[in-house]
PDB file of N, CA and C in Angstrom:
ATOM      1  N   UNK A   1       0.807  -1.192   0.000  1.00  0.00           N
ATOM      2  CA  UNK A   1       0.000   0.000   0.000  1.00  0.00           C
ATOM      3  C   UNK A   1       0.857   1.265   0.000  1.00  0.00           C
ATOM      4  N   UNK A   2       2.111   1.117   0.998  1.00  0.00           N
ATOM      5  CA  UNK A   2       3.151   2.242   0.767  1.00  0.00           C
ATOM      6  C   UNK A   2       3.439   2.489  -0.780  1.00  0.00           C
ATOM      7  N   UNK A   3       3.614   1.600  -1.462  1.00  0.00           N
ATOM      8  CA  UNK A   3       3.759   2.259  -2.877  1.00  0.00           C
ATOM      9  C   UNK A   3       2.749   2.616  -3.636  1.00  0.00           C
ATOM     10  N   UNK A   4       1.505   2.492  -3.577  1.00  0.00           N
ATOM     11  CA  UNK A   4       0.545   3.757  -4.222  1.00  0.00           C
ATOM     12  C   UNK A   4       0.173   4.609  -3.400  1.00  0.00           C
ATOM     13  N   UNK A   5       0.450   4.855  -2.211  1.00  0.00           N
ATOM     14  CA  UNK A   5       0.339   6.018  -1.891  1.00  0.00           C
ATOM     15  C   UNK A   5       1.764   6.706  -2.176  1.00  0.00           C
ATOM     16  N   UNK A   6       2.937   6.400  -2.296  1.00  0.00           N
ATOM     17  CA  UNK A   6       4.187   6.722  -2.696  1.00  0.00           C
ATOM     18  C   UNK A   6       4.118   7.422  -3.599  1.00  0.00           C
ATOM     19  N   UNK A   7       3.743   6.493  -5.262  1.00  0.00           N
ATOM     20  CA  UNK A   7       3.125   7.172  -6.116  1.00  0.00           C
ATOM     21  C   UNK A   7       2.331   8.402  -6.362  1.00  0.00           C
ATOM     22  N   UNK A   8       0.934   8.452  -5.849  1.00  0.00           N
ATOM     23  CA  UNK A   8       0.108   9.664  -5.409  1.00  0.00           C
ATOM     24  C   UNK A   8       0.811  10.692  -4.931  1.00  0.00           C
ATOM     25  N   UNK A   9       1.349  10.460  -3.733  1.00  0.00           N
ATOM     26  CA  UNK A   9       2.046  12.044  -3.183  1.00  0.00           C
ATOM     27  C   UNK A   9       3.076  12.790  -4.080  1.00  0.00           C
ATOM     28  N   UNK A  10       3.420  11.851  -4.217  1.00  0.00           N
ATOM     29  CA  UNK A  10       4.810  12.349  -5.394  1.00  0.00           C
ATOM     30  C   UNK A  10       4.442  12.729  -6.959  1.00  0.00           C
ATOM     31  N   UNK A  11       2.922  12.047  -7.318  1.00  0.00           N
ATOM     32  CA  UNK A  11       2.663  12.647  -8.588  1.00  0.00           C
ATOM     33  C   UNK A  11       1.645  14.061  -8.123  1.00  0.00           C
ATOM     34  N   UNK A  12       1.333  13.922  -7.011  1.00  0.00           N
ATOM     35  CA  UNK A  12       0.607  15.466  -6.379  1.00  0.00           C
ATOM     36  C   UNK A  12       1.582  16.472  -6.489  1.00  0.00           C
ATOM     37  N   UNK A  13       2.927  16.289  -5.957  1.00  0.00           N
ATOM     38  CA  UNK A  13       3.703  17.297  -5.637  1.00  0.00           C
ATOM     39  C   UNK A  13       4.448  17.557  -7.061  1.00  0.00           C
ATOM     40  N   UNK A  14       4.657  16.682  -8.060  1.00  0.00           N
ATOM     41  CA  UNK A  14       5.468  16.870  -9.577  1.00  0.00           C
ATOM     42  C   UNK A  14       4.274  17.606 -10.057  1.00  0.00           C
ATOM     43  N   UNK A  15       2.794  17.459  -9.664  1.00  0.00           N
ATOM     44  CA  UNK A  15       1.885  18.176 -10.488  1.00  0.00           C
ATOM     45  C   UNK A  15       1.759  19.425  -9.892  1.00  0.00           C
ATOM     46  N   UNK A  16       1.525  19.537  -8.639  1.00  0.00           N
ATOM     47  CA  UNK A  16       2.210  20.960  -8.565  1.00  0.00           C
ATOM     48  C   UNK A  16       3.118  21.976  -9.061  1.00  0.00           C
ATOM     49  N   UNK A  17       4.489  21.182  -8.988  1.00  0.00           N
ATOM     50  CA  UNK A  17       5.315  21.504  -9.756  1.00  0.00           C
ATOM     51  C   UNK A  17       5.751  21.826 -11.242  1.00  0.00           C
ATOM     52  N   UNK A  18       4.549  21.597 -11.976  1.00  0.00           N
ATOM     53  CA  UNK A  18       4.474  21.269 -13.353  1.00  0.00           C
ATOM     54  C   UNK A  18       3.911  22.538 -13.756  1.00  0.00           C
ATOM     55  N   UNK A  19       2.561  22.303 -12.652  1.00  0.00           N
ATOM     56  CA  UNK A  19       2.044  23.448 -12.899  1.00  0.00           C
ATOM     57  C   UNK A  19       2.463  24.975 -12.780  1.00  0.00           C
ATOM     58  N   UNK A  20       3.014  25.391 -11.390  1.00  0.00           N
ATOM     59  CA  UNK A  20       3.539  26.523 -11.704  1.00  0.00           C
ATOM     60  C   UNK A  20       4.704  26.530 -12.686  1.00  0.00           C
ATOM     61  N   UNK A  21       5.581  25.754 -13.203  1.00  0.00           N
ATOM     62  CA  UNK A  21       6.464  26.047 -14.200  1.00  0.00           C
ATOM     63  C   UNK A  21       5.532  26.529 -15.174  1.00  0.00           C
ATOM     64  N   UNK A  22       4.369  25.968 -15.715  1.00  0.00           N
ATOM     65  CA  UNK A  22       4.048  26.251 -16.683  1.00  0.00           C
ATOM     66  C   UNK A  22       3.661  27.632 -16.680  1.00  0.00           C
ATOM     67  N   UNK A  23       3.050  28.121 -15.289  1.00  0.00           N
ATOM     68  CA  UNK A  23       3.059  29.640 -15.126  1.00  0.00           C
ATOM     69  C   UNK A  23       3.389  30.386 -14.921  1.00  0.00           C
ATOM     70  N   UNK A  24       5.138  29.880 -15.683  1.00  0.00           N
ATOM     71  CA  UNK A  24       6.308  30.739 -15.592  1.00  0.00           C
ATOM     72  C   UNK A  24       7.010  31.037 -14.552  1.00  0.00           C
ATOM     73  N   UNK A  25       6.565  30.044 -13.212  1.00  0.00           N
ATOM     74  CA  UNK A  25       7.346  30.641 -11.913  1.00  0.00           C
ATOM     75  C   UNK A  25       8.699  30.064 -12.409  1.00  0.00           C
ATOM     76  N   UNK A  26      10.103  30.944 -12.389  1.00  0.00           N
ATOM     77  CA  UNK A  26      11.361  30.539 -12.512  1.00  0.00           C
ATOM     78  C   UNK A  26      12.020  29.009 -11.460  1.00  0.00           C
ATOM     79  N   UNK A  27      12.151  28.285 -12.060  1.00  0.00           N
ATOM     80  CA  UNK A  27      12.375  26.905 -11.376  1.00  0.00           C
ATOM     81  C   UNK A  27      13.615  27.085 -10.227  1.00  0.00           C
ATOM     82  N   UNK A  28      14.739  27.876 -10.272  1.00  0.00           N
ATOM     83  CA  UNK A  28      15.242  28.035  -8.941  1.00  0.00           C
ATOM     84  C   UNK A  28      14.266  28.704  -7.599  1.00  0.00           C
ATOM     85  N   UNK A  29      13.609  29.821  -7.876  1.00  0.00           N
ATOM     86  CA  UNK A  29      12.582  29.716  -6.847  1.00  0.00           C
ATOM     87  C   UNK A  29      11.224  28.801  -6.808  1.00  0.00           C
ATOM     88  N   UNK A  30      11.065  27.996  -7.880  1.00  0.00           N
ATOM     89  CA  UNK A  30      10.196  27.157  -7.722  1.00  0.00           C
ATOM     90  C   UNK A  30      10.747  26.085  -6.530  1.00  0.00           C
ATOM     91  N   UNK A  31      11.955  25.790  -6.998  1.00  0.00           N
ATOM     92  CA  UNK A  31      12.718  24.344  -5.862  1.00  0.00           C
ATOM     93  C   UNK A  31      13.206  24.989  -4.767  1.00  0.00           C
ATOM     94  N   UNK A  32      13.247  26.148  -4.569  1.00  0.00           N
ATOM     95  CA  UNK A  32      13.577  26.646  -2.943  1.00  0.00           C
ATOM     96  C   UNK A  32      12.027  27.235  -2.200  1.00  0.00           C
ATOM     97  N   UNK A  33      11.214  27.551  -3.182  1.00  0.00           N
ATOM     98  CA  UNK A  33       9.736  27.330  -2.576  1.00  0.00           C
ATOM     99  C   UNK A  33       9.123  26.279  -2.056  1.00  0.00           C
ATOM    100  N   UNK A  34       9.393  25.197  -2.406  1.00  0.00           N
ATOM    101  CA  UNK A  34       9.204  23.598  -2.126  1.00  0.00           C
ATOM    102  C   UNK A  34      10.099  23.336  -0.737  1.00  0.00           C
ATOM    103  N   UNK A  35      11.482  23.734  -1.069  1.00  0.00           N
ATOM    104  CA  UNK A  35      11.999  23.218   0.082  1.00  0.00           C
ATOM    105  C   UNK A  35      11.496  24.285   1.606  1.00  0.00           C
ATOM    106  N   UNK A  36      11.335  25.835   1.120  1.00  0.00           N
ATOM    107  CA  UNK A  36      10.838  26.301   2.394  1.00  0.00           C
ATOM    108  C   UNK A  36       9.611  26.203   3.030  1.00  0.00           C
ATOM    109  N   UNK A  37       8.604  25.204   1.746  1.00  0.00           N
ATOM    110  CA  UNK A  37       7.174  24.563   2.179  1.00  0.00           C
ATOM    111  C   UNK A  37       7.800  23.453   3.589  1.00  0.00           C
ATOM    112  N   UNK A  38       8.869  22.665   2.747  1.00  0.00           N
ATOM    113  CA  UNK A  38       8.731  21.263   3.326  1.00  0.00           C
ATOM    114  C   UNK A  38       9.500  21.769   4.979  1.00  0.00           C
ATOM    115  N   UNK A  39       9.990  23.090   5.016  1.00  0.00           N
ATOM    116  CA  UNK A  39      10.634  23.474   6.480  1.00  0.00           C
ATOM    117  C   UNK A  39       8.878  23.883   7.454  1.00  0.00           C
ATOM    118  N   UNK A  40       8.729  24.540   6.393  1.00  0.00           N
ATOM    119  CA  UNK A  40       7.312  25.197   7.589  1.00  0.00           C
ATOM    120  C   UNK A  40       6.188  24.162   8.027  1.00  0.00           C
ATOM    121  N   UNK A  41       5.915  23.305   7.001  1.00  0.00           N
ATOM    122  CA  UNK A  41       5.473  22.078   7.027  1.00  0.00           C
ATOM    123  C   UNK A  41       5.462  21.072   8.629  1.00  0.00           C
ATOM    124  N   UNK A  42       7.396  21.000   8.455  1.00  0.00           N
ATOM    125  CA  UNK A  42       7.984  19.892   9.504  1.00  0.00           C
ATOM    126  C   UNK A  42       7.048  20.617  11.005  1.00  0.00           C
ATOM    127  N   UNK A  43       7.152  21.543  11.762  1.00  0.00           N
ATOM    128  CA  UNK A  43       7.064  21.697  12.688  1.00  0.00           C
ATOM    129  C   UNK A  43       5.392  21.341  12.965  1.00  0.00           C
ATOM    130  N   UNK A  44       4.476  21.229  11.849  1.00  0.00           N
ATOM    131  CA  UNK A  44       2.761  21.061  12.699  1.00  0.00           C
ATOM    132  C   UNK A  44       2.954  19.527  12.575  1.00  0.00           C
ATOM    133  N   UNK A  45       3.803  18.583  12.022  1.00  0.00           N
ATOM    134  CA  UNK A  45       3.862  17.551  11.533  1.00  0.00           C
ATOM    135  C   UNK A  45       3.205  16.533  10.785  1.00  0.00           C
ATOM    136  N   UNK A  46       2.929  17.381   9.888  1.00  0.00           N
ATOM    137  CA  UNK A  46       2.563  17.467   8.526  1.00  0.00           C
ATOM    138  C   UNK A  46       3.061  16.800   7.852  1.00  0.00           C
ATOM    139  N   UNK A  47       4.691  16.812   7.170  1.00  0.00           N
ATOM    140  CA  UNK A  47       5.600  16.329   7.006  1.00  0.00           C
ATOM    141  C   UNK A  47       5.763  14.478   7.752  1.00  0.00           C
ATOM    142  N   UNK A  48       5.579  14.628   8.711  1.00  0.00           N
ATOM    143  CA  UNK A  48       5.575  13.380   9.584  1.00  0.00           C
ATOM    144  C   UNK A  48       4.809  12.266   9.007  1.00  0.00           C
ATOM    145  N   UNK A  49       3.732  13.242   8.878  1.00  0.00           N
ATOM    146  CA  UNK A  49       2.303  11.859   8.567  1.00  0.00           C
ATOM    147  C   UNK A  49       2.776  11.932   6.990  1.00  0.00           C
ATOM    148  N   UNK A  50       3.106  12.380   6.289  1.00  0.00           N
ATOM    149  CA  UNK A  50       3.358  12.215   4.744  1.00  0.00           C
ATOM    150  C   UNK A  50       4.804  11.445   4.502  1.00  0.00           C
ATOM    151  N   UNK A  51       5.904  11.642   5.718  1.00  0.00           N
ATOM    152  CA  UNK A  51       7.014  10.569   5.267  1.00  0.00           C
ATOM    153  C   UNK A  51       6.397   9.072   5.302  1.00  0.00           C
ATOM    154  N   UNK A  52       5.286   9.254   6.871  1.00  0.00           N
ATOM    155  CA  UNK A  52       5.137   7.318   7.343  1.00  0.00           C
ATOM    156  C   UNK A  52       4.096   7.487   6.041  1.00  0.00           C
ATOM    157  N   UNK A  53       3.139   8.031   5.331  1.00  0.00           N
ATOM    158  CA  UNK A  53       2.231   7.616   4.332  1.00  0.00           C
ATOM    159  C   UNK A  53       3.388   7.004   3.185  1.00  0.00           C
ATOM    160  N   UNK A  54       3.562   8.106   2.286  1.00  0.00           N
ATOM    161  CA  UNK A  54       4.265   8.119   1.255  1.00  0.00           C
ATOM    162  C   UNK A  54       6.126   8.040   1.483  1.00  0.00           C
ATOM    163  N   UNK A  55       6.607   7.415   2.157  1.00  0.00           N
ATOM    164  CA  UNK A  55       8.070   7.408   2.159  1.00  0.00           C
ATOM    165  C   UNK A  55       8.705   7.757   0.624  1.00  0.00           C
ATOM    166  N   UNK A  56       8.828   6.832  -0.454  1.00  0.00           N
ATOM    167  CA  UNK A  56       9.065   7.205  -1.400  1.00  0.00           C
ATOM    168  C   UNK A  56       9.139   8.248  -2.478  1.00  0.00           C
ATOM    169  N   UNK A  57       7.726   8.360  -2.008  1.00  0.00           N
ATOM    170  CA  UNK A  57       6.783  10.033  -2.295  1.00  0.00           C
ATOM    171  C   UNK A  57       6.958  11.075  -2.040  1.00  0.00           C
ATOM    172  N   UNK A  58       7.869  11.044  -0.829  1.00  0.00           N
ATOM    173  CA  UNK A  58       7.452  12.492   0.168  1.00  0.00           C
ATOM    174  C   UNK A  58       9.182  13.036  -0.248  1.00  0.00           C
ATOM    175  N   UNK A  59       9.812  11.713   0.789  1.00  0.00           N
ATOM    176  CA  UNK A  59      11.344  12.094   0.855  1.00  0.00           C
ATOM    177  C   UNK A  59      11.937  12.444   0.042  1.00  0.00           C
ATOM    178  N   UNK A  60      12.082  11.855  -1.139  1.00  0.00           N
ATOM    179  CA  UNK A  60      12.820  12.358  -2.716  1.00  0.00           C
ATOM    180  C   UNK A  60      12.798  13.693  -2.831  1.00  0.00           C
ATOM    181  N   UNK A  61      11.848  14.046  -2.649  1.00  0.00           N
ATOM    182  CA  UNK A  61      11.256  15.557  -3.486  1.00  0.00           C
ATOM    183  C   UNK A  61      12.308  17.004  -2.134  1.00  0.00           C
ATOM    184  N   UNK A  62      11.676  17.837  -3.345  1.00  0.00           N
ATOM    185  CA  UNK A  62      12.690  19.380  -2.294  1.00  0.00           C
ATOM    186  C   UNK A  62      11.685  19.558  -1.313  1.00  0.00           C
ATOM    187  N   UNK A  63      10.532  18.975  -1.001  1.00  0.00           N
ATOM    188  CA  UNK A  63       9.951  19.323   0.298  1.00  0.00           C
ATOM    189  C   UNK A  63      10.830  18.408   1.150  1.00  0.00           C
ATOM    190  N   UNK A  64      10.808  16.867   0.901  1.00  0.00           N
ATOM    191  CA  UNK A  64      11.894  16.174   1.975  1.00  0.00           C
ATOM    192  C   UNK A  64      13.092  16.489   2.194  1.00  0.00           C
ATOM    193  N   UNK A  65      14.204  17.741   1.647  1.00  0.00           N
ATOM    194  CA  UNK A  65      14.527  18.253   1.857  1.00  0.00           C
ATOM    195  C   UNK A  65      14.641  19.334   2.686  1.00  0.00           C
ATOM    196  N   UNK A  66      13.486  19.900   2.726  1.00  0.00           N
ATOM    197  CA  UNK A  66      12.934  21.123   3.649  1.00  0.00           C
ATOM    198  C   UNK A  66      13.096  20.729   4.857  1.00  0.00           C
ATOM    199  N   UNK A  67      12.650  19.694   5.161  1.00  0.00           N
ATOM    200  CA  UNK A  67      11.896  19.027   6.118  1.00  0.00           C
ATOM    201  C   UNK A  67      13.547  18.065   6.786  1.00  0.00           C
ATOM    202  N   UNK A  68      14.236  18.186   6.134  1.00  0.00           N
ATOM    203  CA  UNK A  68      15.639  17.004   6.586  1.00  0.00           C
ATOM    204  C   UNK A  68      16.451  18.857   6.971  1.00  0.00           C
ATOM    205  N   UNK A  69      16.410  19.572   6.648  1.00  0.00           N
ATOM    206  CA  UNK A  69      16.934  20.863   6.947  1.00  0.00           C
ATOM    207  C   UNK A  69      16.620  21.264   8.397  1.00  0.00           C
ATOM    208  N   UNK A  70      14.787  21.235   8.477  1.00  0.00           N
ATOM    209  CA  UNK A  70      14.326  21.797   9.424  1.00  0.00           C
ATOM    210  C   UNK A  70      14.351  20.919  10.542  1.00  0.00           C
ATOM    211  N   UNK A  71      14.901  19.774  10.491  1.00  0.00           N
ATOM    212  CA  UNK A  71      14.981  18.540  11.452  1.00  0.00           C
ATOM    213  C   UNK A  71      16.160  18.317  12.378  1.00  0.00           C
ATOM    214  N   UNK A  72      17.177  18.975  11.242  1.00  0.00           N
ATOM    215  CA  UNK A  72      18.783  18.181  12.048  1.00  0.00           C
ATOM    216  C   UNK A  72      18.741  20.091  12.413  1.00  0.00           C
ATOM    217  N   UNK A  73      17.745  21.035  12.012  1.00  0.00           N
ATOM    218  CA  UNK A  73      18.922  22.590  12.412  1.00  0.00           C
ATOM    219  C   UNK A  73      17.906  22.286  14.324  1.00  0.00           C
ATOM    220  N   UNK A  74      16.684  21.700  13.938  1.00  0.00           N
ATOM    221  CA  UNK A  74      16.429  21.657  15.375  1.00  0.00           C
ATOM    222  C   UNK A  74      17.149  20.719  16.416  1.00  0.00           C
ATOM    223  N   UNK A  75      17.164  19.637  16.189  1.00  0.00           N
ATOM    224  CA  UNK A  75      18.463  19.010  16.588  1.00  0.00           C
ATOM    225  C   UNK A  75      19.727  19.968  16.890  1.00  0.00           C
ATOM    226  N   UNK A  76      20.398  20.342  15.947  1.00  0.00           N
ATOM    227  CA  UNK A  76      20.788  21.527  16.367  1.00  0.00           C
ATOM    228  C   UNK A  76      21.113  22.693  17.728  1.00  0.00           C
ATOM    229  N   UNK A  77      19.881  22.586  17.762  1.00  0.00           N
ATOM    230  CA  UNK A  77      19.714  24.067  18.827  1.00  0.00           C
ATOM    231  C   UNK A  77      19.623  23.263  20.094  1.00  0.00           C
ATOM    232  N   UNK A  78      19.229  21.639  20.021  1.00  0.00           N
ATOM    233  CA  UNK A  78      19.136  21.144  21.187  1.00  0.00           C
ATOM    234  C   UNK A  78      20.710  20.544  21.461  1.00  0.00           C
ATOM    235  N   UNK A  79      21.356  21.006  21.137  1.00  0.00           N
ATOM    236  CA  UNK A  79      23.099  20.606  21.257  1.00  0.00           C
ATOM    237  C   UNK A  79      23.555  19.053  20.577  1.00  0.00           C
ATOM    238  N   UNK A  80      22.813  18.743  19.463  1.00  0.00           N
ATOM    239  CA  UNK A  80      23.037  17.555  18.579  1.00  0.00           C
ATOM    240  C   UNK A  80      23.597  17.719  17.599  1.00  0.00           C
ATOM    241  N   UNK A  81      24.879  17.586  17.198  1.00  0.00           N
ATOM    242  CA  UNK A  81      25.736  18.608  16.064  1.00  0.00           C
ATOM    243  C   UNK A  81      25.840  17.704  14.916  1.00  0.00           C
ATOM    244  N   UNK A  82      25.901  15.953  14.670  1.00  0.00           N
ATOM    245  CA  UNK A  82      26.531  15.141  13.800  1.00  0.00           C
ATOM    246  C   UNK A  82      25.315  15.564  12.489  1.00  0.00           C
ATOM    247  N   UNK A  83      23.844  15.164  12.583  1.00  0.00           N
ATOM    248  CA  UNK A  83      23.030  15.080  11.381  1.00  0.00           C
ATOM    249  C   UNK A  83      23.356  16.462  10.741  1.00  0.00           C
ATOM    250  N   UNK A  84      22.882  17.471  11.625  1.00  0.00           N
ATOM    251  CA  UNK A  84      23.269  18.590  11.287  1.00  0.00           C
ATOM    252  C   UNK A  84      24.312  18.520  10.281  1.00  0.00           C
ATOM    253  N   UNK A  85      25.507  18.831  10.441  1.00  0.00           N
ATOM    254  CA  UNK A  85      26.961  18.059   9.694  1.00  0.00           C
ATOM    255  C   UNK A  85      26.597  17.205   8.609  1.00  0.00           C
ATOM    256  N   UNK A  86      25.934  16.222   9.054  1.00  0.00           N
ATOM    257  CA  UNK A  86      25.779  15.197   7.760  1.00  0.00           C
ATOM    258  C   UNK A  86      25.142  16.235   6.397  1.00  0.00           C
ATOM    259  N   UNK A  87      24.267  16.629   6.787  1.00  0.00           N
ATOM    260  CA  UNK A  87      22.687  17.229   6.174  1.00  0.00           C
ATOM    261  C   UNK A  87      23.968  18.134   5.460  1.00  0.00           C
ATOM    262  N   UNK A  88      24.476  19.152   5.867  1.00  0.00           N
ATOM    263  CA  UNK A  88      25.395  19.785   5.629  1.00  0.00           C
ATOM    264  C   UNK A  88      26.181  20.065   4.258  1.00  0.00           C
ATOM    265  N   UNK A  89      27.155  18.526   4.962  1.00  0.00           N
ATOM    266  CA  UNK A  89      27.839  18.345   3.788  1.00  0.00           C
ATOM    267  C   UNK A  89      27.615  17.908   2.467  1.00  0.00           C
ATOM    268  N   UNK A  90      26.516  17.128   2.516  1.00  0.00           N
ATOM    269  CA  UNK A  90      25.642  16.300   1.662  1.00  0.00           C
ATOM    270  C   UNK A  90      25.261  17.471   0.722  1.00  0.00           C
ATOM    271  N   UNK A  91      24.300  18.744   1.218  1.00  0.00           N
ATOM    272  CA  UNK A  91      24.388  19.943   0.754  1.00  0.00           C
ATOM    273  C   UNK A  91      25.365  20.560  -0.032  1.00  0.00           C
ATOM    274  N   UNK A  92      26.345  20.403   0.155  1.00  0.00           N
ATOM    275  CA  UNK A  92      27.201  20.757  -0.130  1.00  0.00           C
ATOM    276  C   UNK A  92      28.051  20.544  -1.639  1.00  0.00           C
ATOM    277  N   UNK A  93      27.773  19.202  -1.303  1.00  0.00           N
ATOM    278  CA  UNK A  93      28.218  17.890  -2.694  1.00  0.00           C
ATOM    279  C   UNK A  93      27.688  18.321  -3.170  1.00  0.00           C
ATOM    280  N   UNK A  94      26.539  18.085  -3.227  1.00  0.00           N
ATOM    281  CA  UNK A  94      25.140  17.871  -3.998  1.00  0.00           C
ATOM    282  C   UNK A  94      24.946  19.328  -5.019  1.00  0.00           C
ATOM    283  N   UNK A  95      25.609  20.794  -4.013  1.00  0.00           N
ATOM    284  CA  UNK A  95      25.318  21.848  -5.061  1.00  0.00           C
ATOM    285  C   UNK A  95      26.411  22.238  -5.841  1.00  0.00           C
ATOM    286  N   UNK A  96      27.656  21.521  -5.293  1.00  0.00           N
ATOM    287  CA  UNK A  96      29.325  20.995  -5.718  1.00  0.00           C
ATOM    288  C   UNK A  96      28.969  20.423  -7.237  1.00  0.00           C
ATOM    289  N   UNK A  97      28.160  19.680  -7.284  1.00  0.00           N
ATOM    290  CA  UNK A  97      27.882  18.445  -8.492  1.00  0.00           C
ATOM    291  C   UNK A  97      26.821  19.440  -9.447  1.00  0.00           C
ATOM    292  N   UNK A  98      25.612  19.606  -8.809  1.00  0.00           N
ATOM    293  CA  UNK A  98      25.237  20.501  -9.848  1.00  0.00           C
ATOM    294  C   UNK A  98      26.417  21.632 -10.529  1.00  0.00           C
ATOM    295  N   UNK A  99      26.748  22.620  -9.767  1.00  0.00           N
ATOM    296  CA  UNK A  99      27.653  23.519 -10.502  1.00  0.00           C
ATOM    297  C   UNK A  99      28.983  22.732 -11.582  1.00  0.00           C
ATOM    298  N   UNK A 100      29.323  21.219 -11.477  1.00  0.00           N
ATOM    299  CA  UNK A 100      30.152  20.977 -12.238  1.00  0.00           C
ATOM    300  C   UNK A 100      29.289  20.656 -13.290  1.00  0.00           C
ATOM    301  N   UNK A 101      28.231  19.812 -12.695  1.00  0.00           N
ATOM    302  CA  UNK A 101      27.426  19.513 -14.156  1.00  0.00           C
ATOM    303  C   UNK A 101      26.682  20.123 -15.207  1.00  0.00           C
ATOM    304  N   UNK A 102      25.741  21.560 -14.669  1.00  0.00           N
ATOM    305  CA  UNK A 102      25.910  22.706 -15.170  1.00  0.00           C
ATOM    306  C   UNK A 102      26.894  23.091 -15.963  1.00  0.00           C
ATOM    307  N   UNK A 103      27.959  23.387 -15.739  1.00  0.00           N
ATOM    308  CA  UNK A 103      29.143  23.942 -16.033  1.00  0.00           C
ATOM    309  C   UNK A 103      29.709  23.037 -17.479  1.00  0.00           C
ATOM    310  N   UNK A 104      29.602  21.592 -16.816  1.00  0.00           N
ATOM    311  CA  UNK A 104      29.752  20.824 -18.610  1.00  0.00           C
ATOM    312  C   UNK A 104      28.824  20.958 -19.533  1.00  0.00           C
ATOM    313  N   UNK A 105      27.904  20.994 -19.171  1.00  0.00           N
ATOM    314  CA  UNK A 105      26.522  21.346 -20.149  1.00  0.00           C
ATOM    315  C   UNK A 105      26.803  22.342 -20.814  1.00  0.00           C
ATOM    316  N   UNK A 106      26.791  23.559 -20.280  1.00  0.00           N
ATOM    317  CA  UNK A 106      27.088  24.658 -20.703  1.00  0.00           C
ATOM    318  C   UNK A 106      27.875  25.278 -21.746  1.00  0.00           C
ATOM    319  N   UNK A 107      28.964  24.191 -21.434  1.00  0.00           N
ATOM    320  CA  UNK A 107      29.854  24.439 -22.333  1.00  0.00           C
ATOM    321  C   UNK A 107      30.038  23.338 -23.264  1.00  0.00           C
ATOM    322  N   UNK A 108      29.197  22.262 -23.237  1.00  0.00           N
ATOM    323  CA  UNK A 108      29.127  21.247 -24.646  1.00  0.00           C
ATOM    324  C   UNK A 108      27.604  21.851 -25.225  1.00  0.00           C
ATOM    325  N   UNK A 109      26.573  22.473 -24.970  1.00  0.00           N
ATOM    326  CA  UNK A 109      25.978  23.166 -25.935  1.00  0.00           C
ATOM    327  C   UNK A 109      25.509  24.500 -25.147  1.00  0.00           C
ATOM    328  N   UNK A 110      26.220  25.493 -25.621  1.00  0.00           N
ATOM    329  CA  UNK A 110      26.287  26.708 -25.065  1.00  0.00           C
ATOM    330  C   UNK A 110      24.894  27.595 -26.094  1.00  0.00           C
ATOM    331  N   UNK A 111      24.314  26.919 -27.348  1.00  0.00           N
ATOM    332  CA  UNK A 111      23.281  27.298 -28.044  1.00  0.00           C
ATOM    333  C   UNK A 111      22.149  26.882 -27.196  1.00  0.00           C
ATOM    334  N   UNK A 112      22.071  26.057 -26.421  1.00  0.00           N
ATOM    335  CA  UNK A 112      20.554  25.359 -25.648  1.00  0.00           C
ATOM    336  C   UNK A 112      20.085  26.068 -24.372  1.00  0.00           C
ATOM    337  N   UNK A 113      21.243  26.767 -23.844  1.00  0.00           N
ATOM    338  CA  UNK A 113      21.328  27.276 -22.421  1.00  0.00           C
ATOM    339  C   UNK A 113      20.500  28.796 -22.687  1.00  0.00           C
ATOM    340  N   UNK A 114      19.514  28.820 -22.065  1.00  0.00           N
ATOM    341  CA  UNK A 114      18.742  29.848 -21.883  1.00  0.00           C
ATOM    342  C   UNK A 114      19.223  30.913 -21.006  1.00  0.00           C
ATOM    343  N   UNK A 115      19.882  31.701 -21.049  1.00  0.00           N
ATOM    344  CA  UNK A 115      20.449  33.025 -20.157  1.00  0.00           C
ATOM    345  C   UNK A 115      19.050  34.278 -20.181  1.00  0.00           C
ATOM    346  N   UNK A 116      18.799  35.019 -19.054  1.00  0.00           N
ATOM    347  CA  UNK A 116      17.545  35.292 -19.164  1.00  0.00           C
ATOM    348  C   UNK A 116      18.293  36.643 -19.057  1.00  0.00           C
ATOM    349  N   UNK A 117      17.503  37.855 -19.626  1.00  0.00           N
ATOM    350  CA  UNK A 117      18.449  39.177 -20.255  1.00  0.00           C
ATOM    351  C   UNK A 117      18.929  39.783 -19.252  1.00  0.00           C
ATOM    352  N   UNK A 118      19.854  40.499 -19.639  1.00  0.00           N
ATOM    353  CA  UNK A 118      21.163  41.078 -18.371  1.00  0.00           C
ATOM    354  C   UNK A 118      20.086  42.690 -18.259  1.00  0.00           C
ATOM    355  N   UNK A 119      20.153  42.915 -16.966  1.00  0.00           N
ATOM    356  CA  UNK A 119      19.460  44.202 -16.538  1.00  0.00           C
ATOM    357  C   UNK A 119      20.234  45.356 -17.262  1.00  0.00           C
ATOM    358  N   UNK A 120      19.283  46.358 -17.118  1.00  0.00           N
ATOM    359  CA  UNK A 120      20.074  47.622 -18.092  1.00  0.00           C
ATOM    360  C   UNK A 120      20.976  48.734 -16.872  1.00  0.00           C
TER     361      UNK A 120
END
């Protein structure tokens, strides 16, 4: 049963997602809108009942992100330093890897890359 509800949440939240692209919201604040859903989310535990529903569903996405942010910074404040750290570095890679992979793209087709116009 975890995997159709897995399914469902996760095609709820890509259809969300689909949708405002299509209404032009710019996709870097589209995926940091998601992730500051999935922070404000964590604390009514909201988030909670949607990891044990949809595990598959929930976690993948930039809300389970939000929500793995807003988890280890509270941890955090209660003097628990390692997830924190983990969460961290992982962060870290992760925007390490985009910028290289970006960066090859870019420059094996520099005609495809959409640059949006330089202010006057």
């Amino acid at each position: 049963m975890a995997f159709i509800w897995s399914f469902i949440i996760g095609a709820a939240i890509c259809l969300i997602g689909q949708l405002l692209t299509e209404l032009k919201v710019p996709q870097p604040l589209l995926f940091v809108g998601f992730i500051t859903l999935g922070g404000i989310l964590a604390p009514f535990g909201v988030t909670d009942k949607l990891s044990a529903l949809a595990p598959g569903g929930y976690n993948i996405m930039a809300t389970g992100l939000g929500t793995a942010g807003f988890g280890t910074t509270f941890q955090l404040c209660k003097g628990v330093i390692p997830p924190f750290v983990m969460v961290l570095i992982l962060i870290i890679v992760l925007l390490g890897l985009g910028a290289v992979a970006g960066n090859i793209y870019y420059k094996k087709y520099p005609d495809k890359v959409m640059m949006p116009p330089m202010p006057e």
